[in-house]
PDB file of N, CA and C in Angstrom:
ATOM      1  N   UNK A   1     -15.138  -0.884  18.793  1.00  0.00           N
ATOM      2  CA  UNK A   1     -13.857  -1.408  18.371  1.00  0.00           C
ATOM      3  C   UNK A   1     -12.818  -1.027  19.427  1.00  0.00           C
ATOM      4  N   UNK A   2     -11.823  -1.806  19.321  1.00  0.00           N
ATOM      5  CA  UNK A   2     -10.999  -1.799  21.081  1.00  0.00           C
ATOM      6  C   UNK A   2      -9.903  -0.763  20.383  1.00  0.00           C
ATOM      7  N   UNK A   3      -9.180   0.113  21.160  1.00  0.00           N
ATOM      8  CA  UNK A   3      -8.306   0.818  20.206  1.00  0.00           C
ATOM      9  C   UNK A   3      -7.415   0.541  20.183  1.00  0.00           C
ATOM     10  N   UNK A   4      -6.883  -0.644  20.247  1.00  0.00           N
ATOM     11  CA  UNK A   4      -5.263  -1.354  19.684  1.00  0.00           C
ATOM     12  C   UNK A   4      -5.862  -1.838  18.508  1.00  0.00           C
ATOM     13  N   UNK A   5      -6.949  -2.477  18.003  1.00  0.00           N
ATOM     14  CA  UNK A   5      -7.484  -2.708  16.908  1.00  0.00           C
ATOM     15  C   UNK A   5      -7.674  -1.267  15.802  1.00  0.00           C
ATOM     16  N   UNK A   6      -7.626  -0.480  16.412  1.00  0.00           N
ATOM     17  CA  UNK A   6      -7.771   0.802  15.740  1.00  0.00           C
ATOM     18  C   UNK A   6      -6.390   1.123  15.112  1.00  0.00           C
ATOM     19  N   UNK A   7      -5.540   1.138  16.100  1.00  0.00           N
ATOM     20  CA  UNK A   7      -4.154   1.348  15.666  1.00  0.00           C
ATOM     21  C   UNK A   7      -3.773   0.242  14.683  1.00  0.00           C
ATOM     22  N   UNK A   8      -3.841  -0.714  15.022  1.00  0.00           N
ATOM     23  CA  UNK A   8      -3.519  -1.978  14.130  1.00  0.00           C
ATOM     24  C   UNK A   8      -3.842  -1.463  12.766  1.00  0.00           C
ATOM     25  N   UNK A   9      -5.003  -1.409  12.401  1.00  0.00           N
ATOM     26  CA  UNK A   9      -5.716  -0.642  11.672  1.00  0.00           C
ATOM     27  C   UNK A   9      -5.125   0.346  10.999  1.00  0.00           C
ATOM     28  N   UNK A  10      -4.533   1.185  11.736  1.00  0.00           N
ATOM     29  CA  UNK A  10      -3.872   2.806  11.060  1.00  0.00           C
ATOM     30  C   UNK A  10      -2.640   1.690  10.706  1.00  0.00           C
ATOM     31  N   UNK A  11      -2.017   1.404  11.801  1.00  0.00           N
ATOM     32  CA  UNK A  11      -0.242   1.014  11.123  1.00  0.00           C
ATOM     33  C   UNK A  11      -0.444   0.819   9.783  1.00  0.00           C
ATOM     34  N   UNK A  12      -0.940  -0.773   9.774  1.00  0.00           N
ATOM     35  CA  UNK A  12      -1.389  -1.584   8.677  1.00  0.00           C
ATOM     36  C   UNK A  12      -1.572  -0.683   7.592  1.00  0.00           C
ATOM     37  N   UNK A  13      -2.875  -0.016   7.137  1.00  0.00           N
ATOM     38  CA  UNK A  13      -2.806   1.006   6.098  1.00  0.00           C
ATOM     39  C   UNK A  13      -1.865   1.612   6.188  1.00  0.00           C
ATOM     40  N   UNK A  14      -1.426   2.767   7.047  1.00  0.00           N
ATOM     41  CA  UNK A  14      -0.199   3.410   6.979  1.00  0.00           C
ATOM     42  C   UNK A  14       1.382   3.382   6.467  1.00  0.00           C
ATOM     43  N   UNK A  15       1.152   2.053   6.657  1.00  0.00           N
ATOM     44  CA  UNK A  15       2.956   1.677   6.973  1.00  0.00           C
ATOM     45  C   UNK A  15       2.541   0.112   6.178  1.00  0.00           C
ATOM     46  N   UNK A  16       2.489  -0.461   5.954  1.00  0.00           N
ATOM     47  CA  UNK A  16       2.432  -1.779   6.136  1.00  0.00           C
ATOM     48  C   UNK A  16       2.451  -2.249   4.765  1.00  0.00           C
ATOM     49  N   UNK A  17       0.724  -2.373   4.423  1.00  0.00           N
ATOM     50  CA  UNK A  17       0.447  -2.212   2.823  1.00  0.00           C
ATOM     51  C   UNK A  17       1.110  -1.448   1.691  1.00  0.00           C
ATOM     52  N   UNK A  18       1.019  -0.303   1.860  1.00  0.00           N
ATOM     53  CA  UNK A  18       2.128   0.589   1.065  1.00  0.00           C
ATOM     54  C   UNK A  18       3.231   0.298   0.593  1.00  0.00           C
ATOM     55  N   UNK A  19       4.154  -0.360   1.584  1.00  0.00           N
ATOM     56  CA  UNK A  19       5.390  -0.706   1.323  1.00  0.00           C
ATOM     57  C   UNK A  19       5.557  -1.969   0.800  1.00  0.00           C
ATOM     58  N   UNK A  20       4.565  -3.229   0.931  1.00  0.00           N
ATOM     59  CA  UNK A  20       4.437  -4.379   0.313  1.00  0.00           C
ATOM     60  C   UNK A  20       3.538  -4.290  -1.445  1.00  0.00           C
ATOM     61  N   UNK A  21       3.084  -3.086  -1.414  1.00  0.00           N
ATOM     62  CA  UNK A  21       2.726  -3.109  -2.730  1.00  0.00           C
ATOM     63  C   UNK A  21       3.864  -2.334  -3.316  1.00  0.00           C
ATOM     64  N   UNK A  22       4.366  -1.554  -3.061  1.00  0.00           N
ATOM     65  CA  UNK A  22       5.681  -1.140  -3.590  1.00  0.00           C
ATOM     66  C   UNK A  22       6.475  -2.183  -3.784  1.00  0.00           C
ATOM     67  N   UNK A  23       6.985  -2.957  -2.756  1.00  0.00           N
ATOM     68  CA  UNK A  23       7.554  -4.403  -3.297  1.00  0.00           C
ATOM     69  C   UNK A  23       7.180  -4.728  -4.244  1.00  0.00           C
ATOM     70  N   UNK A  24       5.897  -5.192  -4.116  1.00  0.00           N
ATOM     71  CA  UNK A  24       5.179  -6.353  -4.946  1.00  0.00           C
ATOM     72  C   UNK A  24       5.215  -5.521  -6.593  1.00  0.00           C
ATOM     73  N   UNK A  25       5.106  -4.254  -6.684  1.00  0.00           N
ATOM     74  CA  UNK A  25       5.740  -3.863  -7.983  1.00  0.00           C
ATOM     75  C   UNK A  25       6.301  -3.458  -8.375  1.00  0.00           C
ATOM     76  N   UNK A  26       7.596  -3.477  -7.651  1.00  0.00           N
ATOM     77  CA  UNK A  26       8.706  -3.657  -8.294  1.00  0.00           C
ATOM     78  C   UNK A  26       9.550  -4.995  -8.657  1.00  0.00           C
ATOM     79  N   UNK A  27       8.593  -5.839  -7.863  1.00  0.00           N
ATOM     80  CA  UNK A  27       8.999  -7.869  -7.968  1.00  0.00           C
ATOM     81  C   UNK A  27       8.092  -7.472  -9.184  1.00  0.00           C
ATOM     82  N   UNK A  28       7.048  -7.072  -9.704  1.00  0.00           N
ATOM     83  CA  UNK A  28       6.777  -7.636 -10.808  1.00  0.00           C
ATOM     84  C   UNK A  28       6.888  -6.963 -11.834  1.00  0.00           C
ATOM     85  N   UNK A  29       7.524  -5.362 -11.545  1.00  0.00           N
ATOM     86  CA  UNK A  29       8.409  -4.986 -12.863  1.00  0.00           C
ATOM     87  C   UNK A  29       9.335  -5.768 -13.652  1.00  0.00           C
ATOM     88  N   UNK A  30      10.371  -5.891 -12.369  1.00  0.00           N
ATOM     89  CA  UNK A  30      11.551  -6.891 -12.656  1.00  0.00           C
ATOM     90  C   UNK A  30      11.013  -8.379 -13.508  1.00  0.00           C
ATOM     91  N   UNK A  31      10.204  -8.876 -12.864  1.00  0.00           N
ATOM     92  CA  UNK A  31       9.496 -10.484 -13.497  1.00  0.00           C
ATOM     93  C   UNK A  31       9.132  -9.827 -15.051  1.00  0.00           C
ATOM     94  N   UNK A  32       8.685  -8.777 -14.991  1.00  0.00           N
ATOM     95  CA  UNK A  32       7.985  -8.892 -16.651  1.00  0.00           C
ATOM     96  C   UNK A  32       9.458  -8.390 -17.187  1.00  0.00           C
ATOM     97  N   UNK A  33      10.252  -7.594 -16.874  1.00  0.00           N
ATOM     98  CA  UNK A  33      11.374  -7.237 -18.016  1.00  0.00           C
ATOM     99  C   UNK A  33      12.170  -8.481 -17.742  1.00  0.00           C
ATOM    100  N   UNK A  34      11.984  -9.395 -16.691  1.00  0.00           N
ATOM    101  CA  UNK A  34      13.399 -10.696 -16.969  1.00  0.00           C
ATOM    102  C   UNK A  34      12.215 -11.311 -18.090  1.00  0.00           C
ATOM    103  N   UNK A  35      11.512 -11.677 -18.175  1.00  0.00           N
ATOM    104  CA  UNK A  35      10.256 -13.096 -19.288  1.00  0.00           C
ATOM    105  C   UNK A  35       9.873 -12.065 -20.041  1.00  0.00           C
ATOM    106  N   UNK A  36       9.514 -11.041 -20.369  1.00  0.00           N
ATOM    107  CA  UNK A  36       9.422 -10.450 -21.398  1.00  0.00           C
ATOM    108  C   UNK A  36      10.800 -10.495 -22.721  1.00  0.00           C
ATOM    109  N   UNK A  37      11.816  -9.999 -21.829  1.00  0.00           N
ATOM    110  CA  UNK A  37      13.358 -10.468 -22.480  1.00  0.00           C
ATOM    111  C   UNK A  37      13.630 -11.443 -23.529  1.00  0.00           C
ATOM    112  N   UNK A  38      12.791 -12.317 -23.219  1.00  0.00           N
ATOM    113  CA  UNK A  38      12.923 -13.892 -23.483  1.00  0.00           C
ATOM    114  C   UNK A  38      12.006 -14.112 -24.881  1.00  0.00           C
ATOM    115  N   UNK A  39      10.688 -13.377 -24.875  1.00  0.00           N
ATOM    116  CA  UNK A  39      10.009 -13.578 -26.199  1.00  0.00           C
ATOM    117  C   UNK A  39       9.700 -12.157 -26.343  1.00  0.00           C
ATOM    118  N   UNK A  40       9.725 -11.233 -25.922  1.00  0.00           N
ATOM    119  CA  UNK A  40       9.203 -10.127 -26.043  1.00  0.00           C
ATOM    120  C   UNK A  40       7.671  -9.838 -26.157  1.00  0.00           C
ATOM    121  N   UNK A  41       6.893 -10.746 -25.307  1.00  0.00           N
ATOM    122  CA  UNK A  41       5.386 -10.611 -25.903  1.00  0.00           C
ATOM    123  C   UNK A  41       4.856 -10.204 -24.036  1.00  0.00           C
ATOM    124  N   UNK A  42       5.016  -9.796 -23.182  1.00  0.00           N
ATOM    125  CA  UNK A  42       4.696 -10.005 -21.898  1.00  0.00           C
ATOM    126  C   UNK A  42       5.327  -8.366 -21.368  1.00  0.00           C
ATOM    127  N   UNK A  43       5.311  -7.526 -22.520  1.00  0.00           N
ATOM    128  CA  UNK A  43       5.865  -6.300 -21.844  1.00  0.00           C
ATOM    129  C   UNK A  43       4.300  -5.521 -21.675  1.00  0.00           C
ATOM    130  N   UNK A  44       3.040  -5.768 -21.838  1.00  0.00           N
ATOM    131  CA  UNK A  44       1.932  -5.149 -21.687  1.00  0.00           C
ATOM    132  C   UNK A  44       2.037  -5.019 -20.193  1.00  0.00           C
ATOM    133  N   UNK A  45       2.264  -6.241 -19.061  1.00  0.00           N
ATOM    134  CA  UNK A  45       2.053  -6.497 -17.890  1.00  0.00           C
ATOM    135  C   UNK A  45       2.882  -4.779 -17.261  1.00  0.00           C
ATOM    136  N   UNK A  46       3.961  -4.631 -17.783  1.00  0.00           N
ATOM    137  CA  UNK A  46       4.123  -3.146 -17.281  1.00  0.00           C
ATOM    138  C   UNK A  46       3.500  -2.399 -16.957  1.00  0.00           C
ATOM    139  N   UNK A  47       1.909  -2.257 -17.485  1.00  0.00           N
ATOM    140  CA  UNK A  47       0.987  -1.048 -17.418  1.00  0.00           C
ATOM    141  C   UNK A  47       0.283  -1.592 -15.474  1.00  0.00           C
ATOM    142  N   UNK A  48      -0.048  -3.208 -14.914  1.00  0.00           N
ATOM    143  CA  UNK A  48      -0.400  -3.104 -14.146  1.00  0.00           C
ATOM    144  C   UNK A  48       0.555  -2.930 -13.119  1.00  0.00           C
ATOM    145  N   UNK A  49       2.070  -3.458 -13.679  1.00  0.00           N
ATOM    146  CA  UNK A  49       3.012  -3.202 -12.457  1.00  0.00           C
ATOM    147  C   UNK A  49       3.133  -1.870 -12.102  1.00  0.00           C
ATOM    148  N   UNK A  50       3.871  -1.109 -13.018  1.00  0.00           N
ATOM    149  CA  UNK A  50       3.321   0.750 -12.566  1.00  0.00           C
ATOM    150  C   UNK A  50       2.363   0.928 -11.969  1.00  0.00           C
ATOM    151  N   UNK A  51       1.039   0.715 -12.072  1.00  0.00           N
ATOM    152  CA  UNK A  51      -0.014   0.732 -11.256  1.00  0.00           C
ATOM    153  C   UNK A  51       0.048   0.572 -10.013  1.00  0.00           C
ATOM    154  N   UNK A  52       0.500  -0.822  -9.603  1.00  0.00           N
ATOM    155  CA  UNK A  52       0.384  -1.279  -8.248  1.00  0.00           C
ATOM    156  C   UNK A  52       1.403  -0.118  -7.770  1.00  0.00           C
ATOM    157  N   UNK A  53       2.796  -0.283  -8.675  1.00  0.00           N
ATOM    158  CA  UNK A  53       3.738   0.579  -7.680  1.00  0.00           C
ATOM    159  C   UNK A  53       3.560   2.163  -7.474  1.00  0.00           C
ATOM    160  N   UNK A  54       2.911   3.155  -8.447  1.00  0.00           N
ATOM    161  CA  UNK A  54       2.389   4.503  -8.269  1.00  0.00           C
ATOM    162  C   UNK A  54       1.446   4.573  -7.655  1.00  0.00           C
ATOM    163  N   UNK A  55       0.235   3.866  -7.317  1.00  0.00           N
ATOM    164  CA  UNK A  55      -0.843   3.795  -6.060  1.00  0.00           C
ATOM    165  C   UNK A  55       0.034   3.129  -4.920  1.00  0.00           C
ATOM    166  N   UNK A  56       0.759   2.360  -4.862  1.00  0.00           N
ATOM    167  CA  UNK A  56       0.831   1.953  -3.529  1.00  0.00           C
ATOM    168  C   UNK A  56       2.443   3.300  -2.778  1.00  0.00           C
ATOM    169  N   UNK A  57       2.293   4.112  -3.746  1.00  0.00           N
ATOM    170  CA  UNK A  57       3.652   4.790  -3.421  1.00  0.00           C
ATOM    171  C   UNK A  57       2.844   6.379  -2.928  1.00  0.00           C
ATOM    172  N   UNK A  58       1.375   6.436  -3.662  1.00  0.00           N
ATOM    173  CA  UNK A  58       0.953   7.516  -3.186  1.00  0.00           C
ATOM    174  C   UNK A  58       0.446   7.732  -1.901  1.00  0.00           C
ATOM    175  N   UNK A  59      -0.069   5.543  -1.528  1.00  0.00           N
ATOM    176  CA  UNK A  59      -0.991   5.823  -0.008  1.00  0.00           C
ATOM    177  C   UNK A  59      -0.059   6.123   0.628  1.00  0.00           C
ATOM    178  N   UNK A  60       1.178   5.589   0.751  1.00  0.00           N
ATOM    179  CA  UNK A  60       2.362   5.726   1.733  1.00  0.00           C
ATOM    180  C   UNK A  60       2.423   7.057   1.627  1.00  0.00           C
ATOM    181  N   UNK A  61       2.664   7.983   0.420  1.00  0.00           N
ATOM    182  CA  UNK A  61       2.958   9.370   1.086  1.00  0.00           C
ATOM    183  C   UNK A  61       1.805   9.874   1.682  1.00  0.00           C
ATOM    184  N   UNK A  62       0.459  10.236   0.516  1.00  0.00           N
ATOM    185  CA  UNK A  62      -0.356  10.586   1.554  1.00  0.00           C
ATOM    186  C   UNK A  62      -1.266  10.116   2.539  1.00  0.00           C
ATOM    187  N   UNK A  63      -0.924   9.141   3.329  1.00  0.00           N
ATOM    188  CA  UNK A  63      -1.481   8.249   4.136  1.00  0.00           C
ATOM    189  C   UNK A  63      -0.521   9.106   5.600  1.00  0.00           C
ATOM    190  N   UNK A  64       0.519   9.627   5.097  1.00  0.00           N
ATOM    191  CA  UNK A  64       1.251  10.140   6.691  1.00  0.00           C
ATOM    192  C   UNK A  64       0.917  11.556   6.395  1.00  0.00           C
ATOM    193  N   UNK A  65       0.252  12.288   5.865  1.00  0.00           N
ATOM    194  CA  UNK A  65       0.568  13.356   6.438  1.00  0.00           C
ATOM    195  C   UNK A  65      -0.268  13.690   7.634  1.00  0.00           C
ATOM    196  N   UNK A  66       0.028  14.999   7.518  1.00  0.00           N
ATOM    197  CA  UNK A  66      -0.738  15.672   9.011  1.00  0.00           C
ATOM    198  C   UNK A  66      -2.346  15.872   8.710  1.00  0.00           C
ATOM    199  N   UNK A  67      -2.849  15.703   7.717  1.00  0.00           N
ATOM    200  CA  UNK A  67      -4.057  15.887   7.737  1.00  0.00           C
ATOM    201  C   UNK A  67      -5.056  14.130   7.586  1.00  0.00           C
ATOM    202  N   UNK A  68      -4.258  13.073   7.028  1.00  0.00           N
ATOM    203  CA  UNK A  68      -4.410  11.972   7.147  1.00  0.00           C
ATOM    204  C   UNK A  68      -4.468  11.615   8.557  1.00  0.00           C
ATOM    205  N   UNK A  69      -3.266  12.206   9.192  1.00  0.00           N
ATOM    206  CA  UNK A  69      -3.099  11.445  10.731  1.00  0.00           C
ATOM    207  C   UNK A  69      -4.700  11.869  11.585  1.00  0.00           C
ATOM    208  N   UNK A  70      -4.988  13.301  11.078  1.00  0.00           N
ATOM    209  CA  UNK A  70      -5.680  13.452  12.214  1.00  0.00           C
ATOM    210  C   UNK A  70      -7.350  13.088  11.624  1.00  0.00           C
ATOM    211  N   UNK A  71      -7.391  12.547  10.461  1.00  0.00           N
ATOM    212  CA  UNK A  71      -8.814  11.973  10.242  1.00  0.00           C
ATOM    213  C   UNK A  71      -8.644  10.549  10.866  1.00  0.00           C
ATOM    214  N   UNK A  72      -7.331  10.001  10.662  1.00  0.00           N
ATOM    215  CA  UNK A  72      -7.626   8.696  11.618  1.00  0.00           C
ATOM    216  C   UNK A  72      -7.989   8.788  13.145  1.00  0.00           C
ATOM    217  N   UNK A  73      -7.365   9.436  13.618  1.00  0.00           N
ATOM    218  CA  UNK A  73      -7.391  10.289  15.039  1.00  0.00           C
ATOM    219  C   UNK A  73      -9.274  10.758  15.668  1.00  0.00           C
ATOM    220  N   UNK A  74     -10.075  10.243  14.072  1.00  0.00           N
ATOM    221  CA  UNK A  74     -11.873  10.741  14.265  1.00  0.00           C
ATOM    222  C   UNK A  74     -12.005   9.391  14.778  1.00  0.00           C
ATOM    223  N   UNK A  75     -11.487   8.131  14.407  1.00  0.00           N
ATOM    224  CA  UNK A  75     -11.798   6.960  14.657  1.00  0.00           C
ATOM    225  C   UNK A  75     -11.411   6.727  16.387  1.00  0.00           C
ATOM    226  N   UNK A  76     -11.139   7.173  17.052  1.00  0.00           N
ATOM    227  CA  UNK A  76     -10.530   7.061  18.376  1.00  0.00           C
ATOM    228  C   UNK A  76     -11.548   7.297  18.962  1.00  0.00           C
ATOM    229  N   UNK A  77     -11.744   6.068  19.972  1.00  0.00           N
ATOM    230  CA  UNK A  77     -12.973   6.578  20.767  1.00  0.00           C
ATOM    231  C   UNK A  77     -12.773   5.873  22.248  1.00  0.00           C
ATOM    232  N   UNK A  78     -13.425   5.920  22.992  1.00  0.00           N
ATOM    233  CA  UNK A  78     -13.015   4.853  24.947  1.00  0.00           C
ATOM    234  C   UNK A  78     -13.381   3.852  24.022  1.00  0.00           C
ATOM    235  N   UNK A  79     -12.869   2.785  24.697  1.00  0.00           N
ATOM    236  CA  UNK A  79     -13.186   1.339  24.699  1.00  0.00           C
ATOM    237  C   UNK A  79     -14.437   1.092  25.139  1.00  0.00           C
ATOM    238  N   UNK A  80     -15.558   0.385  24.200  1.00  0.00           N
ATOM    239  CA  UNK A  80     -16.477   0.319  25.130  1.00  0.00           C
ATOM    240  C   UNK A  80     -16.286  -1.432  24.787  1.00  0.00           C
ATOM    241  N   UNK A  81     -17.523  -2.240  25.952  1.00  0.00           N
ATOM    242  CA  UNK A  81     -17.367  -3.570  26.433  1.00  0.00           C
ATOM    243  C   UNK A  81     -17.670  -4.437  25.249  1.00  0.00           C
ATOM    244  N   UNK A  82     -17.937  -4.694  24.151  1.00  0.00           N
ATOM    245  CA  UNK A  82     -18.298  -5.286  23.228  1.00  0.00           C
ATOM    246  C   UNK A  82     -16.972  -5.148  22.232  1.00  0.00           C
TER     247      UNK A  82
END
């Protein structure tokens, strides 16, 4: 594997995903309390929005620390030709 693909790789998990699932649940907190509002039958969906947003809030923290960084840091290797 070439190691800009590697990095790509770390950002992406690191930085990237994390913060779009954090979006993505808190867009769909908000969506279930605006249409839930409305009939009150659609407040279950809360249990997966928390979900997305407390996992995607934990990779982000522990995805940087110092002991994360340096298991990615095992994946680093020369470039070889393939």
């Amino acid at each position: 594997m070439h190691w800009w693909l590697t990095k790509l790789l770390e950002v992406s998990v690191r930085f990237i995903w994390p913060i779009v699932g954090i979006l993505a649940g808190c867009a769909f907190i908000w969506m279930t309390i605006v249409f839930a509002s409305k009939d009150g039958a659609l407040w279950i969906l809360l249990i997966p929005a928390f979900t997305v947003l407390l996992v995607s809030m934990f990779t982000l923290i522990w995805s940087n620390t110092p002991r994360a960084r340096k298991q990615w840091q095992q994946y680093e290797m020369p470039d070889d030709p393939d």
